[in-house]
Protein backbone atom coordinates (compact mmCIF):
# COMPACT_ATOMS: atom_id res chain seq x y z
CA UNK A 1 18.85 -0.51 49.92
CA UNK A 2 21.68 0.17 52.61
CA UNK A 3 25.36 0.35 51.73
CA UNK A 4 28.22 0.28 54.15
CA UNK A 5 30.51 2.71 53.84
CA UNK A 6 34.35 2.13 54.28
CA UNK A 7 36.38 5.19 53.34
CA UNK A 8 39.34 7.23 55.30
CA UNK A 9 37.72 10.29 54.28
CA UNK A 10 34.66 10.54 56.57
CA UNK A 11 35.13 14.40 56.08
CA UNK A 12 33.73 13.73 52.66
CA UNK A 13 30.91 11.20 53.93
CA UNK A 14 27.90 13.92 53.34
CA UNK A 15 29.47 14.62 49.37
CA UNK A 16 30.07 10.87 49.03
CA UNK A 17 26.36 10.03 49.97
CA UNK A 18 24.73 12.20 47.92
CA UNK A 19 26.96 10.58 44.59
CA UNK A 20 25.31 7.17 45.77
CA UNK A 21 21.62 8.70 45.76
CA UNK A 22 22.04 9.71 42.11
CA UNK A 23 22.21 6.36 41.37
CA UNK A 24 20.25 4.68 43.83
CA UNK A 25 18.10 7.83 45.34
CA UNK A 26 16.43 5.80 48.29
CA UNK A 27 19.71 4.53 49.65
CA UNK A 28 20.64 4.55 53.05
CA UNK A 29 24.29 4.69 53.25
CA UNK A 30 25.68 3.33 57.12
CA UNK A 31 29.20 2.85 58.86
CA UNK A 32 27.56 -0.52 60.52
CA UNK A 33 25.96 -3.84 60.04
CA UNK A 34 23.18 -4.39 58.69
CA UNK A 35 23.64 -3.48 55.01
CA UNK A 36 23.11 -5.13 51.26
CA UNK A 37 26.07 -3.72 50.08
CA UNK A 38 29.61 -2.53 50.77
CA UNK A 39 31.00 0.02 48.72
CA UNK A 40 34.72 0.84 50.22
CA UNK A 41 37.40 3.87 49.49
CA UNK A 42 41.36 3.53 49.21
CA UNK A 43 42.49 6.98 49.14
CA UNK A 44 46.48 8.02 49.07
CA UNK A 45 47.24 11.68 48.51
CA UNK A 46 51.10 12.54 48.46
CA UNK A 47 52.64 15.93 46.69
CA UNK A 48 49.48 17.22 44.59
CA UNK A 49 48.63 13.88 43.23
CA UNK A 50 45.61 11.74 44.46
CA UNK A 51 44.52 7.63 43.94
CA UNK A 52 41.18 6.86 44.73
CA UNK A 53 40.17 3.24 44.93
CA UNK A 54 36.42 2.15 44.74
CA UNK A 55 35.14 -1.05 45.60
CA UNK A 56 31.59 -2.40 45.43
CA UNK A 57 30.69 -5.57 46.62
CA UNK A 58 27.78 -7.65 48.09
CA UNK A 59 29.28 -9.85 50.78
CA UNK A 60 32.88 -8.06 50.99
CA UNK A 61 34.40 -11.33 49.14
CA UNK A 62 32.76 -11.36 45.69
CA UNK A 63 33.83 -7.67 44.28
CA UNK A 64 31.14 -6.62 41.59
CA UNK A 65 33.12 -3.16 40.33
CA UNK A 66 36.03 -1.84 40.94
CA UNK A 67 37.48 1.35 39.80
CA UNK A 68 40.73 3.75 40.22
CA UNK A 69 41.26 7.28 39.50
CA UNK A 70 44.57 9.20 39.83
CA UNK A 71 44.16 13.06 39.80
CA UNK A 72 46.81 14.89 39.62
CA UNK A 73 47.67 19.15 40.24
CA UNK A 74 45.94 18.83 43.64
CA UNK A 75 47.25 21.40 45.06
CA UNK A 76 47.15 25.26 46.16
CA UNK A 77 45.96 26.60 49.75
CA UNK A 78 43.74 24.57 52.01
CA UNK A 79 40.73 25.49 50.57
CA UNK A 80 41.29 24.65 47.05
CA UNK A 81 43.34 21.34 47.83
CA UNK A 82 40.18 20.88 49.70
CA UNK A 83 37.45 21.36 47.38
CA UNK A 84 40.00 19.43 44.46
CA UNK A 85 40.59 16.27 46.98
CA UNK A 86 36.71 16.30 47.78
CA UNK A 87 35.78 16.51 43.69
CA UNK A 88 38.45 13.95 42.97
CA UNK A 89 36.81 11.61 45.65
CA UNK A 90 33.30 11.95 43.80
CA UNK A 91 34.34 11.78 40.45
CA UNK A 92 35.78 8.20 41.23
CA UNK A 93 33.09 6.86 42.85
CA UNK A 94 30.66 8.35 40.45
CA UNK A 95 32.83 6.34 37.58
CA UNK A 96 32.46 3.03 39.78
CA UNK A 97 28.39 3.63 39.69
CA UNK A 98 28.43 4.89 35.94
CA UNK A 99 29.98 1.37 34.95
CA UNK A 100 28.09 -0.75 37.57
CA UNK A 101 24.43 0.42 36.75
CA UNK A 102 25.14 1.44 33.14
CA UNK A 103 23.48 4.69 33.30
CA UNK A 104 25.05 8.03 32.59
CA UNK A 105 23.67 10.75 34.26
CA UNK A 106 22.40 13.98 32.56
CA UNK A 107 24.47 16.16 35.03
CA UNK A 108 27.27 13.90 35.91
CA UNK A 109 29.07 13.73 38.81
CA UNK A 110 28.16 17.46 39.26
CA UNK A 111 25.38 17.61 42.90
CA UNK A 112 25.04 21.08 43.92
CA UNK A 113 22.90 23.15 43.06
CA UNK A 114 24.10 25.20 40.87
CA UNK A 115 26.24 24.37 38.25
CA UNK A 116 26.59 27.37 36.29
CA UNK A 117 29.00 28.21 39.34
CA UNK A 118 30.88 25.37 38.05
CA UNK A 119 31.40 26.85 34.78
CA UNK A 120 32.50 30.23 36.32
CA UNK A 121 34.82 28.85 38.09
CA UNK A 122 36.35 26.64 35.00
CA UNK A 123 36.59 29.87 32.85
CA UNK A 124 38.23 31.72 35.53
CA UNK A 125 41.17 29.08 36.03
CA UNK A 126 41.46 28.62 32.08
CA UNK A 127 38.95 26.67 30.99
CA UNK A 128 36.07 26.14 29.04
CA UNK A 129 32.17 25.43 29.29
CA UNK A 130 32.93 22.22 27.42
CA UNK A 131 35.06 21.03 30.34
CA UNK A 132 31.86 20.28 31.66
CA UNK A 133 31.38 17.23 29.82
CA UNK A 134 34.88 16.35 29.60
CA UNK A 135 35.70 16.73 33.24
CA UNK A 136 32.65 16.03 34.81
CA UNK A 137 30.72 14.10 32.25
CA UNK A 138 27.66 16.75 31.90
CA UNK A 139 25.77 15.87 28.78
CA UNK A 140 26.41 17.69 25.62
CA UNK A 141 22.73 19.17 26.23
CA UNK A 142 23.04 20.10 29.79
CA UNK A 143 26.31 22.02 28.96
CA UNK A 144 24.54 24.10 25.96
CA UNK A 145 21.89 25.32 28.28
CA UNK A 146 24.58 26.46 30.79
CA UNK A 147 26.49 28.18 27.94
CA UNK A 148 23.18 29.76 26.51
CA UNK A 149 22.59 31.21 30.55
CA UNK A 150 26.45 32.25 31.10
CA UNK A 151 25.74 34.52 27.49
CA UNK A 152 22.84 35.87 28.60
CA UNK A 153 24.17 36.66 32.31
CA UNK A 154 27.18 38.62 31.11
CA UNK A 155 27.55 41.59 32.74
CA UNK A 156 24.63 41.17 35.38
CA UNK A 157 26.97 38.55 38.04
CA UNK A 158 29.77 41.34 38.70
CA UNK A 159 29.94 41.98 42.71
CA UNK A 160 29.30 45.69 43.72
CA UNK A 161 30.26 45.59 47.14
CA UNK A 162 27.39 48.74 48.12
CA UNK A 163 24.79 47.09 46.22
CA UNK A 164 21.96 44.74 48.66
CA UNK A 165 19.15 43.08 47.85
CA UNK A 166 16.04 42.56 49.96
CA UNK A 167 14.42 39.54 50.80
CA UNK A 168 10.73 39.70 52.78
CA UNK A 169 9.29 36.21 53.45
CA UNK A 170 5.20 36.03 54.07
CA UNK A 171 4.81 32.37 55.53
CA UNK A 172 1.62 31.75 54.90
CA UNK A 173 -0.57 30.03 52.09
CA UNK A 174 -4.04 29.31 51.80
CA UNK A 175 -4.00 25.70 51.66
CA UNK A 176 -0.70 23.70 51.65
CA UNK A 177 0.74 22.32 48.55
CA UNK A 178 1.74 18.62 48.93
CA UNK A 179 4.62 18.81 47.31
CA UNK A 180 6.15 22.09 49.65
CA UNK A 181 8.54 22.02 52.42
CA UNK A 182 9.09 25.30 52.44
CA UNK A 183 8.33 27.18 56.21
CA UNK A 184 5.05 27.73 55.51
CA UNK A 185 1.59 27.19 57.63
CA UNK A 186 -2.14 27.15 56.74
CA UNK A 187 -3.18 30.58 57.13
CA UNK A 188 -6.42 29.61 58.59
CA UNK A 189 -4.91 27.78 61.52
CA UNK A 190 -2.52 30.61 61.93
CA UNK A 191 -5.03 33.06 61.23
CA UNK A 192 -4.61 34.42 64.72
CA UNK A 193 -0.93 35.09 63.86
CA UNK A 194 -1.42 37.11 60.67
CA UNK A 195 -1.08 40.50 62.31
CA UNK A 196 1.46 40.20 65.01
CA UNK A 197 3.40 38.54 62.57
CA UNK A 198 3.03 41.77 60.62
CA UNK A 199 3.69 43.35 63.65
CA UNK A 200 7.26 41.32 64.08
CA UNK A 201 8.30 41.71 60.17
CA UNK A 202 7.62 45.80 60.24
CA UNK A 203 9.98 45.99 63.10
CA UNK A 204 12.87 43.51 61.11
CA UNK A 205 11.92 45.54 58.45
CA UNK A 206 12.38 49.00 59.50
CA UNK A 207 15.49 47.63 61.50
CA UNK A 208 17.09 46.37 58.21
CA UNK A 209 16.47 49.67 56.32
CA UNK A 210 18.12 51.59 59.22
CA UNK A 211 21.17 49.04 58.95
CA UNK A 212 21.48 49.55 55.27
CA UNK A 213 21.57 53.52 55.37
CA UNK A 214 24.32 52.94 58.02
CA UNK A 215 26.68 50.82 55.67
CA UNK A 216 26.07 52.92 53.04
CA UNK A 217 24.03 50.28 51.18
CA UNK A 218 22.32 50.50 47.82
CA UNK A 219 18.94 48.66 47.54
CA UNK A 220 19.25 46.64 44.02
CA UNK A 221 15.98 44.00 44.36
CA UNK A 222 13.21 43.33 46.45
CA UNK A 223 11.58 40.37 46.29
CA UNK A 224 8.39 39.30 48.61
CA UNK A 225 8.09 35.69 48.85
CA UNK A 226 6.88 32.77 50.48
CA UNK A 227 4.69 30.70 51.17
CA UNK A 228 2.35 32.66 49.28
CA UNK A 229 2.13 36.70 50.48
CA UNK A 230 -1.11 37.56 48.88
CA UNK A 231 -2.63 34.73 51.55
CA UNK A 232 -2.61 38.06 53.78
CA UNK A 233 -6.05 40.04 54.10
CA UNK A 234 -6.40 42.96 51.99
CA UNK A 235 -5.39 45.13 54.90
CA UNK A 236 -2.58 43.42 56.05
CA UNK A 237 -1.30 42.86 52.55
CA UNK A 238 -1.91 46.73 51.94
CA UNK A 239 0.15 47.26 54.84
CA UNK A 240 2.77 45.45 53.56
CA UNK A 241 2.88 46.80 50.29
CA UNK A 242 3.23 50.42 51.52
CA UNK A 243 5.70 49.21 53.69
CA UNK A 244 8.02 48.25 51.53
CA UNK A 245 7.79 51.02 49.29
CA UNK A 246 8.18 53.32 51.73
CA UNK A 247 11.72 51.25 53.53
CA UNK A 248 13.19 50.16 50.42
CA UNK A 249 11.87 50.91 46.90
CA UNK A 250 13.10 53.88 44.88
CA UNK A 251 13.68 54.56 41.38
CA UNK A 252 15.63 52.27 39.52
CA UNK A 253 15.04 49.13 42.39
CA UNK A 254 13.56 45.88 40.77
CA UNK A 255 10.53 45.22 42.73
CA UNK A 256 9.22 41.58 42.45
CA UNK A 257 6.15 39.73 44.25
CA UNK A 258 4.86 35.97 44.47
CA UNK A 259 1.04 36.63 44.13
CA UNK A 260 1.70 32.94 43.20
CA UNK A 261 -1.93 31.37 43.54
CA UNK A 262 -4.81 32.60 41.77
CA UNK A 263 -6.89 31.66 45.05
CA UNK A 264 -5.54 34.43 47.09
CA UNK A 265 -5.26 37.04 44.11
CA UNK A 266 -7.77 39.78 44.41
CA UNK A 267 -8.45 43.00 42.27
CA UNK A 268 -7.63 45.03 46.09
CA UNK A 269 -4.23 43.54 45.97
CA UNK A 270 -3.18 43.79 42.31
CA UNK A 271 -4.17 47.69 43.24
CA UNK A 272 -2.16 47.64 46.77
CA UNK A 273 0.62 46.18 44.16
CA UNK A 274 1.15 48.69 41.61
CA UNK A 275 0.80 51.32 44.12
CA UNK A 276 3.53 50.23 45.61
CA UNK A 277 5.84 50.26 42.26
CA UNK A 278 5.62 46.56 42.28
CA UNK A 279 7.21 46.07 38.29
CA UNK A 280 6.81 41.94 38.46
CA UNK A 281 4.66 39.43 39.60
CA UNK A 282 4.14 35.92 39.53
CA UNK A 283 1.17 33.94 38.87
CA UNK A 284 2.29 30.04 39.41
CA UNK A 285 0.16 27.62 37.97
CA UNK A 286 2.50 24.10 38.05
CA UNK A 287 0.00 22.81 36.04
CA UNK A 288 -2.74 23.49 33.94
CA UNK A 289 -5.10 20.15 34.40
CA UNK A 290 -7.71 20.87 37.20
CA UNK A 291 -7.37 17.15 38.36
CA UNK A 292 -3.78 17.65 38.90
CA UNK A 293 -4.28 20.51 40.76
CA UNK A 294 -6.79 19.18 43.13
CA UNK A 295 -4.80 16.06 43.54
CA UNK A 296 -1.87 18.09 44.70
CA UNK A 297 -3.92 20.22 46.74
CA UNK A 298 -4.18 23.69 45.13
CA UNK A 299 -7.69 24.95 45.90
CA UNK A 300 -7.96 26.34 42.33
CA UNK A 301 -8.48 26.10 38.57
CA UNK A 302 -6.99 26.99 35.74
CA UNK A 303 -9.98 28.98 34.51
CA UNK A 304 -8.51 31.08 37.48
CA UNK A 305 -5.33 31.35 36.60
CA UNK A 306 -6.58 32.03 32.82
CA UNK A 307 -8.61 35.21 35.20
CA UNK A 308 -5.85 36.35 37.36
CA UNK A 309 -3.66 36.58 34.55
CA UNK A 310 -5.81 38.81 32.51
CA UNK A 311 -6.88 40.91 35.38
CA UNK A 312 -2.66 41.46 36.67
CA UNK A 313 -1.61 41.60 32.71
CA UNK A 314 -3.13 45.46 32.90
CA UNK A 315 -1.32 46.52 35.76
CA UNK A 316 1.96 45.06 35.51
CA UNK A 317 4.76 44.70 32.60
CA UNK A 318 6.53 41.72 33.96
CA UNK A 319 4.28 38.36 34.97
CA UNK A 320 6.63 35.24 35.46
CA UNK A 321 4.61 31.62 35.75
CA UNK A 322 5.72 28.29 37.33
CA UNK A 323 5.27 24.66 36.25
CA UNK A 324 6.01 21.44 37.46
CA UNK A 325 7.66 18.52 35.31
CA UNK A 326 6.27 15.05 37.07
CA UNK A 327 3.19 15.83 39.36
CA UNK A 328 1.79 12.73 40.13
CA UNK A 329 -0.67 11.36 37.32
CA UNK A 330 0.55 13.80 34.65
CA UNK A 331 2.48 12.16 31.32
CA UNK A 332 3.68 14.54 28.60
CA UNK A 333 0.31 14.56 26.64
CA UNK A 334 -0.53 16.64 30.05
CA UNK A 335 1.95 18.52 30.43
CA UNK A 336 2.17 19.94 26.88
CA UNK A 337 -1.42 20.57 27.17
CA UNK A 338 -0.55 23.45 30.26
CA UNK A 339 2.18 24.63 27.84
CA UNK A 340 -0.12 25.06 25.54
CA UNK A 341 -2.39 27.13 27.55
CA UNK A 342 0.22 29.18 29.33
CA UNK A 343 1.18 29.76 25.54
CA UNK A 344 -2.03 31.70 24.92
CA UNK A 345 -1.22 33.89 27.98
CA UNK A 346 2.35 34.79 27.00
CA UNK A 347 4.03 35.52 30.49
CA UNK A 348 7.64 37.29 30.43
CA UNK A 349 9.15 34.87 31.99
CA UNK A 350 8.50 30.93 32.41
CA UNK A 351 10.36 28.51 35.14
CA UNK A 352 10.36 24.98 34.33
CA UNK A 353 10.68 23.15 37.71
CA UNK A 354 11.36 19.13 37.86
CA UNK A 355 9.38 17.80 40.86
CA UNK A 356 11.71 17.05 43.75
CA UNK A 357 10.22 14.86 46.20
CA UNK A 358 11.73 16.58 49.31
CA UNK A 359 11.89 15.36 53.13
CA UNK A 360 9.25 17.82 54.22
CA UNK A 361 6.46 17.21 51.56
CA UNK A 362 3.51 15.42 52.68
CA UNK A 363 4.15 14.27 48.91
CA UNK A 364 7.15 12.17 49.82
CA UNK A 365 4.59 10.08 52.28
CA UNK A 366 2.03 8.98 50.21
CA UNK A 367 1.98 6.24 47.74
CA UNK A 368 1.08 8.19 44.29
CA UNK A 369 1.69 7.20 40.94
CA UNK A 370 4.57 9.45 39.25
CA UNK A 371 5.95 9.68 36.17
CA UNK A 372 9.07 7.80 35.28
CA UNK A 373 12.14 9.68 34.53
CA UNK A 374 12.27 9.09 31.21
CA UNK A 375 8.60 10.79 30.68
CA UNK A 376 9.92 13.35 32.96
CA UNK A 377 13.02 13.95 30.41
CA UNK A 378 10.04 14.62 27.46
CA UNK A 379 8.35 16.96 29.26
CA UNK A 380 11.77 19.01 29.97
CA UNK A 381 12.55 18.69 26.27
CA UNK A 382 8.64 19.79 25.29
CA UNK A 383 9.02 23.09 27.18
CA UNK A 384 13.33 23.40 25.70
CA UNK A 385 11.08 23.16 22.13
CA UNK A 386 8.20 25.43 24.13
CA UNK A 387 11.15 28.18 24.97
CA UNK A 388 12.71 28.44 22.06
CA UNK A 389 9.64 28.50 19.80
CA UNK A 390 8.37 31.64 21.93
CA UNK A 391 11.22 33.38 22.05
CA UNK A 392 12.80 32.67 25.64
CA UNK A 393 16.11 32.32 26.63
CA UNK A 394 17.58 30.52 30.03
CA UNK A 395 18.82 32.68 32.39
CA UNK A 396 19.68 31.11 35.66
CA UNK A 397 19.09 27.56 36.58
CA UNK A 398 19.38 25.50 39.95
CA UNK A 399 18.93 21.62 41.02
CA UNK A 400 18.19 20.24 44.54
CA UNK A 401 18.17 16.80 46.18
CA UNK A 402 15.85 14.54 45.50
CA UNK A 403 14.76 15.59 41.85
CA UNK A 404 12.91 12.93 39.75
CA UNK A 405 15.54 11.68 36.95
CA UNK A 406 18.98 13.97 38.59
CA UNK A 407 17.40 16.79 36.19
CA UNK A 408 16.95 20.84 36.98
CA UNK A 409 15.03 23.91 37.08
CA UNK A 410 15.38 26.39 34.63
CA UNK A 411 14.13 30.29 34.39
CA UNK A 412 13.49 31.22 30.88
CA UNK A 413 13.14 35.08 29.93
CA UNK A 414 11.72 37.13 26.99
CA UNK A 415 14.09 39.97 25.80
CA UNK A 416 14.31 42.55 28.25
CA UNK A 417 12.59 40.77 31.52
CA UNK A 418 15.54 39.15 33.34
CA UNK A 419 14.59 39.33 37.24
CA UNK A 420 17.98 40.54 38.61
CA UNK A 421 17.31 39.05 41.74
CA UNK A 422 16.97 35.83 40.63
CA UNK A 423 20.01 35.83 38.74
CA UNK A 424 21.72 37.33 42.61
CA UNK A 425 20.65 34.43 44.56
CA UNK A 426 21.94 31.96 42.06
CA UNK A 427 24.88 32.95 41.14
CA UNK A 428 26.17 34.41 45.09
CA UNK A 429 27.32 37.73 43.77
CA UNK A 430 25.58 40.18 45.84
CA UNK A 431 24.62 40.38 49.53
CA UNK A 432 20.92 39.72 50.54
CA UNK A 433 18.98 40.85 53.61
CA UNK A 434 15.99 38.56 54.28
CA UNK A 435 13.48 39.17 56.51
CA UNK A 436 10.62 37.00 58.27
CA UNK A 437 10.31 33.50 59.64
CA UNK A 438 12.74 31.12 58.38
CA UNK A 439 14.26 33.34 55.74
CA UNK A 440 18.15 33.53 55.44
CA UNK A 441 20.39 36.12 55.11
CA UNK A 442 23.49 36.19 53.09
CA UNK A 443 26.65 37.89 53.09
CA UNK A 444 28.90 38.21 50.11
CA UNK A 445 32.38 38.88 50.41
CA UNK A 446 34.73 40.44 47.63
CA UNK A 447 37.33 37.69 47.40
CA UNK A 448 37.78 34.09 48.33
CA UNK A 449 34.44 32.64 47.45
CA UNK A 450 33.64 33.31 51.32
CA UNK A 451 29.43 33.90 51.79
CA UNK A 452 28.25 33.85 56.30
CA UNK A 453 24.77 33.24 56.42
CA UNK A 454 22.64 34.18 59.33
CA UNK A 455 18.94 32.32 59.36
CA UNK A 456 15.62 34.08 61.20
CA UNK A 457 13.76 30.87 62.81
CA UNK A 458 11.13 29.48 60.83
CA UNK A 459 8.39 28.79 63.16
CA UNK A 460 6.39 31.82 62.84
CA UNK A 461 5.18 32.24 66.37
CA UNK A 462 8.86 31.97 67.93
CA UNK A 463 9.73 34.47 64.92
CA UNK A 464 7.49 36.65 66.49
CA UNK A 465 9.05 36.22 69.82
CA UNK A 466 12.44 36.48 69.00
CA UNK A 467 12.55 39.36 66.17
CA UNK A 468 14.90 41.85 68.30
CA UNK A 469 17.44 38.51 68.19
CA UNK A 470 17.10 38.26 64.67
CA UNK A 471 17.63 42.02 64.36
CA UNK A 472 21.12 41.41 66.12
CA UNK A 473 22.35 38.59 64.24
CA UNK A 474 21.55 40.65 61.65
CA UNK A 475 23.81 43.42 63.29
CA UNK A 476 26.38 40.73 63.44
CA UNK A 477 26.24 39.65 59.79
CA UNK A 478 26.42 42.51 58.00
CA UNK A 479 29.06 44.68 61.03
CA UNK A 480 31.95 41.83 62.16
């Protein structure tokens, strides 16, 4: 379905397509002929007061919906009358939709990722969670589990300007999952890559720690992620492992690794692990139906998870699992059969992911029968009923693009496992140096809401190529 866009705020154009896709998530939204629809903006802002004017219609004579919105206290320095003319733009055009299609959304006109910075940023002007659904119309159920995650956050999204975390990105996986777009290759094609890739990443790595005893940084988390980083040998992943410990980890620094499939998981590496002072792991499943995972191409079982699990639960007192609302073929029968069984293994933690069919996913190419949204929406509410039955709580939570039914991805917690680091990337309180192909750095500042970001290239063999450039725009980051 293409719509042609008319609007005198082109600035706005990427914010204003991605309100259309939550309605109509395969449109293609153009400034020419041809197109099936024409949906067309009026804006007029004069002294802190805005009018938006949306118009949707088929042959630009017969007008199907129209709809205007006058916001008013638009206003403050550049940046906020920004970000306030850009929402007020949205929120219009998401009311046109609303009352054209006769859906309301479960997250509202709200499309970044994170919302819970929403809800900060309410709270610090005055305001209240439940301005979420007033303002913005989040459901009443979307804006409990945000208030439930701001409680149990309290006190852990503070910035500390010496404190860093550390991000170390493996970028390989045994076999590719079809629903990943991440930067990450088939570690048998790239098999010849493994070690001067561990080559490259020591050198980043011992770069960084030098950098960070410079500025007078304080390690808080490191995390080792992926791609999957137990797809290394035993020796290379040993190497690693000691490593990291010896660059970064000390006493008191939250140590967290995605062993993430059972298929690369060996009794070598859970050792190489808790040497290292490794205090978490994960052990992702997605789902726990062996035709599920073989139709989504995870060379495994879940009698192997079931194993893994076991063999990691003696070594390590944290063990966080993934799963997957709407994988292709599953229905909520299914999926409350794999909460079921990750029920019997009692992880510390639990994220509940909504599939998102994203541009890089061989997934996205291939005809495959998913669930609907609304089966989607009963599998979300089987593992709310899952959480709270077990005793977890939410503690951060994120969306992307292209998520089946506009839902989200949650991180639930037992009492006294919260994974700081997860809580630091999604909330943008705390600097992070990442390291390895196509990982990105961040840099946090103090006031202003102002976060530079510096990105290492994500093919892996110009990684290796160019590490002593992504040393120095590492320099630049964290220095200027």
């Amino acid at each position: 379905m293409r719509f042609l866009l008319k609007t005198d705020c082109l600035g706005f154009r990427s914010d204003i397509c991605d309100v259309v896709r939550l309605f109509y998530p395969d449109a293609e939204i153009t400034l020419e002929d041809p197109y099936d629809f024409i949906i067309e903006h009026i804006c007029i802002y004069e002294n802190g007061t805005q009018t938006d004017t949306w118009t949707l219609s088929e042959d630009g004579v017969g007008v199907l919906r129209r709809n205007t919105r006058v916001s008013r206290g638009v206003e403050g320095d550049a940046l906020t009358v920004k970000r306030l003319r850009k929402r007020a733009v949205k929120m219009a055009l998401y009311e046109l939709l609303k009352a054209h299609t006769g859906r309301r959304l479960p997250w509202g006109s709200l499309t970044g990722i994170r919302p819970t910075a929403v809800a900060y940023e309410l709270m610090e002007h005055g305001g209240q969670i439940e301005d979420l659904t007033r303002i913005f119309d989040v459901s009443e159920e979307k804006t409990e589990i945000v208030r439930r995650i701001l409680r149990l956050q309290r006190g852990l999204v503070e910035y500390e300007d010496d404190a860093l975390d550390v991000y170390i990105g493996i970028p390989f996986c045994r076999t590719r999952c079809s629903y990943c777009s991440f930067a990450a290759v088939e570690i048998g094609r790239y098999a010849a890559c493994a070690s001067p890739y561990m080559d490259a990443l020591e050198k980043e790595m011992r770069f960084t720690a030098t950098l960070a005893a410079e500025l007078r940084k304080r390690i808080r988390a490191v995390y080792i992620g992926g791609g999957t980083p137990t797809a290394l040998d035993e020796p290379l992943f040993d190497r690693l492992m000691k490593l990291t410990a010896e660059l970064f980890v000390s006493d008191g620094v939250e140590f967290t690794v995605e062993a993430g499939r059972p298929d690369t998981i060996t009794a070598g590496k859970l050792t190489s692990m808790r040497a290292a002072g490794v205090g978490r792991v994960s052990i992702n499943p997605q789902t726990m139906n062996d035709a599920t995972l073989a139709r989504v191409g995870r060379a495994h079982t879940a009698e192997d998870i079931c194993r893994c699990f076991v063999a990691a639960r003696e070594l390590f007192p944290v063990i966080n699992m993934d799963l997957i609302a709407g994988l292709p073929g599953e229905n909520a029968g299914d999926f409350a059969a794999t909460l079921k069984a990750v029920g019997e293994l009692a992880p510390d933690n639990l994220t509940v992911h909504t599939l998102a069919l994203k541009k890089g996913s061989a997934l996205r190419q291939r005809e495959e029968a998913y669930p609907p949204a609304d089966e989607v929406e009963r599998m979300l509410a089987l593992a709310a009923d899952f959480t709270v039955e077990n005793g977890y709580e939410p503690y951060y939570l994120y969306r992307q693009k292209y998520m089946t039914g506009n839902f989200e991805n949650v991180g639930y917690t037992r009492p006294g496992a919260v994974c700081r680091y997860n809580i630091d990337i999604m909330e943008e309180t705390t600097s992070i140096a990442a390291l390895g192909a196509g990982a990105i750095s961040k840099r946090v500042y103090p006031t202003g809401g102002r976060i530079e970001r510096s990105p290492d290239l994500r093919d892996v063999r110009l990684y290796i190529d160019g590490v002593d450039e992504m040393n120095e725009r590492k320099r630049r980051l964290f220095t200027d």
